[in-house]
C-alpha atoms as a PDB file:
ATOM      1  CA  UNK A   1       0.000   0.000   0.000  1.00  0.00           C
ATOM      2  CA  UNK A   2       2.970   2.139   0.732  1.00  0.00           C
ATOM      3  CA  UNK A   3       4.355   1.889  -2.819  1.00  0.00           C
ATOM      4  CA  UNK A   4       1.252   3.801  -4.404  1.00  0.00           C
ATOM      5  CA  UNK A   5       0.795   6.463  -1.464  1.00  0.00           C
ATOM      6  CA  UNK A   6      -1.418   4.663   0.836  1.00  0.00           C
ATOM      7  CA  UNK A   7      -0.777   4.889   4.684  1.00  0.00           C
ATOM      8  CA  UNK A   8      -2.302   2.010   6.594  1.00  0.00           C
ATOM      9  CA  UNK A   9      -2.659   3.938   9.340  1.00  0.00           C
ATOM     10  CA  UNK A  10      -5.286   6.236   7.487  1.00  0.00           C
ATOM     11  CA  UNK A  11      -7.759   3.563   6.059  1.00  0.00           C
ATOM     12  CA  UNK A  12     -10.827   4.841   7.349  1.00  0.00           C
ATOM     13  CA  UNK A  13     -13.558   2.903   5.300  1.00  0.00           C
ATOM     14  CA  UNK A  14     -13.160  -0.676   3.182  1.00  0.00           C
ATOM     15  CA  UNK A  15     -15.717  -2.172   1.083  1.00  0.00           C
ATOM     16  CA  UNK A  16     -15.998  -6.128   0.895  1.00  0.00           C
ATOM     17  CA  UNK A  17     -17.292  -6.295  -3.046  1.00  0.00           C
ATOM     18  CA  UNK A  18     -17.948 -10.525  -1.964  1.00  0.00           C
ATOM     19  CA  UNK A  19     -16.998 -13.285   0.244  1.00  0.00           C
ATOM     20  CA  UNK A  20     -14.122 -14.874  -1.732  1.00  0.00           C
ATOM     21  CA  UNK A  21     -10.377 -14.412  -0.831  1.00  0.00           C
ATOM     22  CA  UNK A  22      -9.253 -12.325  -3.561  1.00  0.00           C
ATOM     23  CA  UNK A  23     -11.912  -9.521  -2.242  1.00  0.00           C
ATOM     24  CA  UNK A  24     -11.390  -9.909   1.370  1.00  0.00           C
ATOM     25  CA  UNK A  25      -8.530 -12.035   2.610  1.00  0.00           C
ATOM     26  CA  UNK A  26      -6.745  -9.318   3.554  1.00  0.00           C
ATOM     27  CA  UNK A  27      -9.596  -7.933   6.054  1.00  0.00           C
ATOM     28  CA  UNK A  28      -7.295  -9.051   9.169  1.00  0.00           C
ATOM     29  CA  UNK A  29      -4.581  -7.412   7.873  1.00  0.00           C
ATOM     30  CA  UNK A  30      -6.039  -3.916   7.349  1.00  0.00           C
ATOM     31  CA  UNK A  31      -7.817  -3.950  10.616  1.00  0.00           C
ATOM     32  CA  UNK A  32      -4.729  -4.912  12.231  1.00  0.00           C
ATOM     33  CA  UNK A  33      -2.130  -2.504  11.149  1.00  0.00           C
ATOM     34  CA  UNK A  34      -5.117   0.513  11.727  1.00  0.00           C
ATOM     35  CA  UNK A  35      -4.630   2.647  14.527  1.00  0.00           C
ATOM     36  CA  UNK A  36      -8.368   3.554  14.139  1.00  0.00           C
ATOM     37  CA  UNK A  37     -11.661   2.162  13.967  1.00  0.00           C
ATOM     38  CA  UNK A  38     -12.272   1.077   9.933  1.00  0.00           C
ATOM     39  CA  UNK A  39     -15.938   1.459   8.842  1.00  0.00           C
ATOM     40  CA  UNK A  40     -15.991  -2.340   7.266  1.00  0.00           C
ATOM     41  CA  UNK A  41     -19.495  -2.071   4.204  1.00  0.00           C
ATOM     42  CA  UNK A  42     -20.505  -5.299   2.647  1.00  0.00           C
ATOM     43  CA  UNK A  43     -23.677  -7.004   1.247  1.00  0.00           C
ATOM     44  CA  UNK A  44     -25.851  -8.094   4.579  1.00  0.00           C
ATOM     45  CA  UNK A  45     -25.122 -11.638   3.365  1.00  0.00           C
ATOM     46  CA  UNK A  46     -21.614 -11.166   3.362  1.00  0.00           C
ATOM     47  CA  UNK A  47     -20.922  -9.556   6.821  1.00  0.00           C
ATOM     48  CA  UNK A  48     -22.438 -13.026   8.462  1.00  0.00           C
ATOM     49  CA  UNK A  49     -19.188 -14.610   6.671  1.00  0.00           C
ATOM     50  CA  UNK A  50     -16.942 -11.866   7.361  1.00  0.00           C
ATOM     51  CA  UNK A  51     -18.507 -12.150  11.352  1.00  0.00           C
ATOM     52  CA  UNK A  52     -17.902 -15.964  11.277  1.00  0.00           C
ATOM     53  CA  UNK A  53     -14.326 -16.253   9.881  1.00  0.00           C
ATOM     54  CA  UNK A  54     -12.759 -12.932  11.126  1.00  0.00           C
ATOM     55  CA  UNK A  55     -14.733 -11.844  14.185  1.00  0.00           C
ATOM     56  CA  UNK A  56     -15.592  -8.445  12.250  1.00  0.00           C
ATOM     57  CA  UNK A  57     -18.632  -6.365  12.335  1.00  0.00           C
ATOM     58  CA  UNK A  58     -19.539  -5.437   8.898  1.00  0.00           C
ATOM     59  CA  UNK A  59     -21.978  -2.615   8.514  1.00  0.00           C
ATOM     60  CA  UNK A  60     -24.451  -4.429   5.720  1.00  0.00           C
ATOM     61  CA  UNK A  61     -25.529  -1.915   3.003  1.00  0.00           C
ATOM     62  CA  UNK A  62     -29.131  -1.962   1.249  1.00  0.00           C
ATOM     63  CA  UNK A  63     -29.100  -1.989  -2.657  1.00  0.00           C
ATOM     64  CA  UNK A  64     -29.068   1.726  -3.843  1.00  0.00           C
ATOM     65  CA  UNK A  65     -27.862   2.600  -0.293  1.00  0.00           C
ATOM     66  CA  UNK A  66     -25.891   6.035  -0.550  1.00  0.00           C
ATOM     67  CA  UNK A  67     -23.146   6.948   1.950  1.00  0.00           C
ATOM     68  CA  UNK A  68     -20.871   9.644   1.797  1.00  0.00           C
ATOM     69  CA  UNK A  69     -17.851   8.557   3.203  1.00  0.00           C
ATOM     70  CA  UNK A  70     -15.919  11.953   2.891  1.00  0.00           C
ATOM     71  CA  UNK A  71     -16.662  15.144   1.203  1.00  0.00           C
ATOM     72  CA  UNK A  72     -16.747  14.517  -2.119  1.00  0.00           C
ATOM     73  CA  UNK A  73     -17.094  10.789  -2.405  1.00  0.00           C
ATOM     74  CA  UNK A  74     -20.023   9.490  -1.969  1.00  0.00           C
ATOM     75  CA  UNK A  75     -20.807   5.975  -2.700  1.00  0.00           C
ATOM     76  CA  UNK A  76     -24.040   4.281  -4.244  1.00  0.00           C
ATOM     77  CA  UNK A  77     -24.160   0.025  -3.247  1.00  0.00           C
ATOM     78  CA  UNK A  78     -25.485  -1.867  -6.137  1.00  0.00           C
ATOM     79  CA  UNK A  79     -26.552  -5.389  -5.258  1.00  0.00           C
ATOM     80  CA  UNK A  80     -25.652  -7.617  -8.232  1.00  0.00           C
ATOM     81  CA  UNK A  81     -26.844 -11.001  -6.455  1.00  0.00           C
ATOM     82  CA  UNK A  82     -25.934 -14.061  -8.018  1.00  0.00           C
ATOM     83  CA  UNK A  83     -23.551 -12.555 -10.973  1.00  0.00           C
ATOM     84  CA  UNK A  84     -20.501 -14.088  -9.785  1.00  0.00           C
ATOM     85  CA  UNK A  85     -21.501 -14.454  -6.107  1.00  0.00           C
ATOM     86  CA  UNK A  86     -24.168 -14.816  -3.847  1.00  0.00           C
ATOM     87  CA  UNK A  87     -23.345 -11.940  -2.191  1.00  0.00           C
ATOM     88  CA  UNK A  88     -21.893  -9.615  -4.803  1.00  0.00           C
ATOM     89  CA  UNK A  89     -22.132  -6.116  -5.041  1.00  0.00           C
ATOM     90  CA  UNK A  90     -20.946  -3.090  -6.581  1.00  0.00           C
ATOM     91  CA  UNK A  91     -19.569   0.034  -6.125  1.00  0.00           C
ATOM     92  CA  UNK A  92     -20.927   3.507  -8.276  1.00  0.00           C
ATOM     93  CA  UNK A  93     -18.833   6.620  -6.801  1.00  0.00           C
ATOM     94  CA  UNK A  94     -20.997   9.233  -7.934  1.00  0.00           C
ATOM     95  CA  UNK A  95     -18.973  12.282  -7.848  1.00  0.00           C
ATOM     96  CA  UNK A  96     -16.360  10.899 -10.095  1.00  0.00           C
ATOM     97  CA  UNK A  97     -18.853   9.068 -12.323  1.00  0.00           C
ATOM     98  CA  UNK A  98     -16.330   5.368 -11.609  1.00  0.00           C
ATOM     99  CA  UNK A  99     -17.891   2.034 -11.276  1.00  0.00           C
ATOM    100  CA  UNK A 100     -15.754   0.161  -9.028  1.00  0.00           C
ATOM    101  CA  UNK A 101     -17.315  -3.125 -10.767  1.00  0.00           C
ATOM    102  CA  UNK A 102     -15.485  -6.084  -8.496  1.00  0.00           C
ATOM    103  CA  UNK A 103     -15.818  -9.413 -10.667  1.00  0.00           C
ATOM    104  CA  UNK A 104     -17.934  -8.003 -13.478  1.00  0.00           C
ATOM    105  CA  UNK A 105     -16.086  -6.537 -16.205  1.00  0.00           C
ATOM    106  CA  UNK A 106     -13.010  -9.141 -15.520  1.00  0.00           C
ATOM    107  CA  UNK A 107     -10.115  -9.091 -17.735  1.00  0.00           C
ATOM    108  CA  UNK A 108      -7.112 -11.974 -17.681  1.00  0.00           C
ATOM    109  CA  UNK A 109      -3.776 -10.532 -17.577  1.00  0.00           C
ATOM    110  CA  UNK A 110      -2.084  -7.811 -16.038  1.00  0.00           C
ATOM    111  CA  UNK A 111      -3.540  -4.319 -14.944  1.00  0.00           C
ATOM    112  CA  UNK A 112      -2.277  -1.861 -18.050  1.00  0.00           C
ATOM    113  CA  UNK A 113      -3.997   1.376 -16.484  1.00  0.00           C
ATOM    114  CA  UNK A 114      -6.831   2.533 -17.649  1.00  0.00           C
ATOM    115  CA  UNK A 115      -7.315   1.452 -21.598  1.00  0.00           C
ATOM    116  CA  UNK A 116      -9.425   3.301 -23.899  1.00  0.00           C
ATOM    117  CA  UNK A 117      -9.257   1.001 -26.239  1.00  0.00           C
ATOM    118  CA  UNK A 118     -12.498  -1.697 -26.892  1.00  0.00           C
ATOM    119  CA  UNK A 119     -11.568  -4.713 -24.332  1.00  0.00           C
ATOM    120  CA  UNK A 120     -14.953  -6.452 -24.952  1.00  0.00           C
ATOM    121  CA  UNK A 121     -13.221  -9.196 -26.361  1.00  0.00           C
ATOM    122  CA  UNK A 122     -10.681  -9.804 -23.337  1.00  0.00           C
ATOM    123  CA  UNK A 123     -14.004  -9.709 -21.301  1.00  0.00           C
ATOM    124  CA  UNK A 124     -16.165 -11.925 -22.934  1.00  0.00           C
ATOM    125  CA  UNK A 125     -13.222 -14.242 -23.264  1.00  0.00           C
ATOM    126  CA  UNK A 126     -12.071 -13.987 -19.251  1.00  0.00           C
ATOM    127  CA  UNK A 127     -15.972 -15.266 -18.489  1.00  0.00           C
ATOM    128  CA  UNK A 128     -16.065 -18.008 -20.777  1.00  0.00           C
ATOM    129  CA  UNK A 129     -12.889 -18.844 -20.079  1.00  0.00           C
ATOM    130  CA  UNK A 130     -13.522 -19.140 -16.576  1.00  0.00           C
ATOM    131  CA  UNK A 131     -17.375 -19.864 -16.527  1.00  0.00           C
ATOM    132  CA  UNK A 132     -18.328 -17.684 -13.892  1.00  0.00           C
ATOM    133  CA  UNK A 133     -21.416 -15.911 -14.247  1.00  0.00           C
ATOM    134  CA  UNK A 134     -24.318 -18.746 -13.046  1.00  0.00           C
ATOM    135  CA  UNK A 135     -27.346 -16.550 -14.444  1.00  0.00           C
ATOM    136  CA  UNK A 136     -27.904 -14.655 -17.627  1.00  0.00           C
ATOM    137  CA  UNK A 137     -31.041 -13.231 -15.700  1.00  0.00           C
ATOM    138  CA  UNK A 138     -29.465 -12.053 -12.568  1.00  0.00           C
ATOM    139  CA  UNK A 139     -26.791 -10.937 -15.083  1.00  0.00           C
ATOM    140  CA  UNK A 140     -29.312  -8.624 -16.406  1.00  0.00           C
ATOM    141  CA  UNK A 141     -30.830  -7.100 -14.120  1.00  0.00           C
ATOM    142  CA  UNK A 142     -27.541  -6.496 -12.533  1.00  0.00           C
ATOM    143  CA  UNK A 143     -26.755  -4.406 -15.393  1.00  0.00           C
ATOM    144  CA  UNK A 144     -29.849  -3.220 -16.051  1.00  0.00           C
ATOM    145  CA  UNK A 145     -29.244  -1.698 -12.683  1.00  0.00           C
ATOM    146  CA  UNK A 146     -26.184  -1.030 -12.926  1.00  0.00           C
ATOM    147  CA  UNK A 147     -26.830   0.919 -16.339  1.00  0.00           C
ATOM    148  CA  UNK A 148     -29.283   3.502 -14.658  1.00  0.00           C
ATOM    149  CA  UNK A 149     -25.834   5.510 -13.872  1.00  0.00           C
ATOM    150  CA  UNK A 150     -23.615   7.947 -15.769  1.00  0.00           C
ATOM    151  CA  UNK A 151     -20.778   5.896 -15.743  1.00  0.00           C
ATOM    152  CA  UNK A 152     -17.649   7.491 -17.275  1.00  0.00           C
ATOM    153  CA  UNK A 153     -15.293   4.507 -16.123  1.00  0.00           C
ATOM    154  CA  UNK A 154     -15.089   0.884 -15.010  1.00  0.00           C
ATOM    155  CA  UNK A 155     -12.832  -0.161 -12.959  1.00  0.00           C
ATOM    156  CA  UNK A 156     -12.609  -3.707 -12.199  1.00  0.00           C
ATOM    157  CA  UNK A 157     -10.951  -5.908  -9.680  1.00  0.00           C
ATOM    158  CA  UNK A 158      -8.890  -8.223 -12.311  1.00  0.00           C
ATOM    159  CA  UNK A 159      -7.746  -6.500 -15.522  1.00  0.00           C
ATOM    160  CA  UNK A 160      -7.474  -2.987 -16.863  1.00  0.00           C
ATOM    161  CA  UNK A 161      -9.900  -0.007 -16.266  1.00  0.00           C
ATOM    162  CA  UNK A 162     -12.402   1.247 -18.576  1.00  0.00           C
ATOM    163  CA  UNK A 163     -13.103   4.685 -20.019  1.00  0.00           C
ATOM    164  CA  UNK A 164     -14.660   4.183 -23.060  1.00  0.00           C
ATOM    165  CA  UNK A 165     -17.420   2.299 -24.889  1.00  0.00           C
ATOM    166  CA  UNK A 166     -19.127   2.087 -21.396  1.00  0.00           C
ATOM    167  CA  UNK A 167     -22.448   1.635 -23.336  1.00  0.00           C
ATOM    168  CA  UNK A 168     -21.368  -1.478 -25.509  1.00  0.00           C
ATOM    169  CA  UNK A 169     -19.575  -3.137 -22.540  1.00  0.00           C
ATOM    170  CA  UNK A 170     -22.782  -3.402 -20.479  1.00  0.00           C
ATOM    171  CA  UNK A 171     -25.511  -3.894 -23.749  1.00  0.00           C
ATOM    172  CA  UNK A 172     -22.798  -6.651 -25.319  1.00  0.00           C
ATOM    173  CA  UNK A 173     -22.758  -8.441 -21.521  1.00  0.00           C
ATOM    174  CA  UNK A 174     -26.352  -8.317 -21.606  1.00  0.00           C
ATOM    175  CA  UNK A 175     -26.723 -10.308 -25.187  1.00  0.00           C
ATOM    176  CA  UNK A 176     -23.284 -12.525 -23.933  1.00  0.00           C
ATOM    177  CA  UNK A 177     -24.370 -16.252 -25.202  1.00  0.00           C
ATOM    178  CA  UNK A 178     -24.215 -18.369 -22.825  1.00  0.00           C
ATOM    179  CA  UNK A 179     -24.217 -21.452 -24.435  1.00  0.00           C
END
C-alpha cells in the first residue's frame, strides 16, 4: 500500500465487493495494522461470513444505499446477487462518475492502467474462459441496474480499467451467449 501512497494507518472505510479471498482475505490485515476504527461495508449476506471467519462487524448496506464517506465521495451500493456471487455487489462513486465493478467486467492478464481502447473481447473471453457468471437473468438485471448511472469509467478488480465504450460493454454483456 505504501508503494502507491497509501498509509495504513489512514484507512478509514473498506468495502468487501464478496466473500471470496481475492476480495477480502486481507480484512485481518487492514484492521490490524489501523490505529483507528475502519468502517468495514458489505452485502448483509456477506458480513455473516466476514462475522464468522474474522470476528468483524460489517456494517451491511441496502441496494441503492448512498453513503458519503468523505466530502466529495459518496458511494451508491449496487446489489448484483448471483452474478458471480451470492453476495456480490458493486460500487458507483458518484462524484467521479467510476464504477468500481469487483468481478464483473473481468479481464485476464495484467492491470495496463486505464485502456481506452475496446476490451470487450478480453471480457467476454475472461468469463467463458472461466465460466463464472451462473445466471444470464441475474446478469441482467444487474446491469440493467447497474446501467441507470452515468458511468464514465469501469474499474474492475482483475484487468485494466475502462473509459470508453461504457455503453457497448454493459448492452454486449447483456446479449453474452451463454451457451
Amino acid at each position: 500500500m505504501t508503494r502507491v501512497g497509501l498509509i495504513p494507518e489512514n484507512i478509514q472505510n473498506v468495502i468487501v465487493p464478496h466473500f471470496e479471498a481475492d476480495e477480502m482475505g486481507a480484512v485481518p490485515e487492514v484492521l490490524k495494522i489501523s490505529n483507528k476504527k475502519i468502517n468495514l461495508y458489505a452485502h448483509p449476506i456477506c458480513t455473516f461470513g466476514l462475522s464468522d471467519i474474522f470476528d468483524v462487524k460489517a456494517k451491511p448496506v441496502k441496494d441503492g444505499e448512498i453513503i458519503s464517506v468523505f466530502e466529495g465521495c459518496s458511494l451508491k451500493f449496487i446489489h448484483t446477487q448471483h452474478v458471480h456471487q451470492w453476495d456480490s455487489l458493486v460500487v458507483y462513486w458518484i462524484e467521479q462518475k467510476i464504477l468500481f465493478s469487483s468481478d464483473l467486467f473481468i479481464q485476464g492478464g495484467e492491470f495496463t492502467g486505464i485502456n481506452s481502447n475496446n476490451c470487450l473481447n478480453e471480457i467476454v473471453n475472461s468469463i467463458k474462459k472461466d465460466n463464472y457468471l451462473p445466471s444470464r437473468n441475474h446478469l441482467v438485471n444487474a446491469l440493467n441496474k447497474i446501467s441507470e448511472n452515468d458511468i464514465e469509467t469501469i474499474l474492475p478488480m482483475h484487468g485494466s480499467g475502462l473509459s470508453n465504450n461504457i455503453d457497448l460493454y454493459i448492452e454486449s454483456l447483456k446479449n453474452l451467449n451463454f451457451e
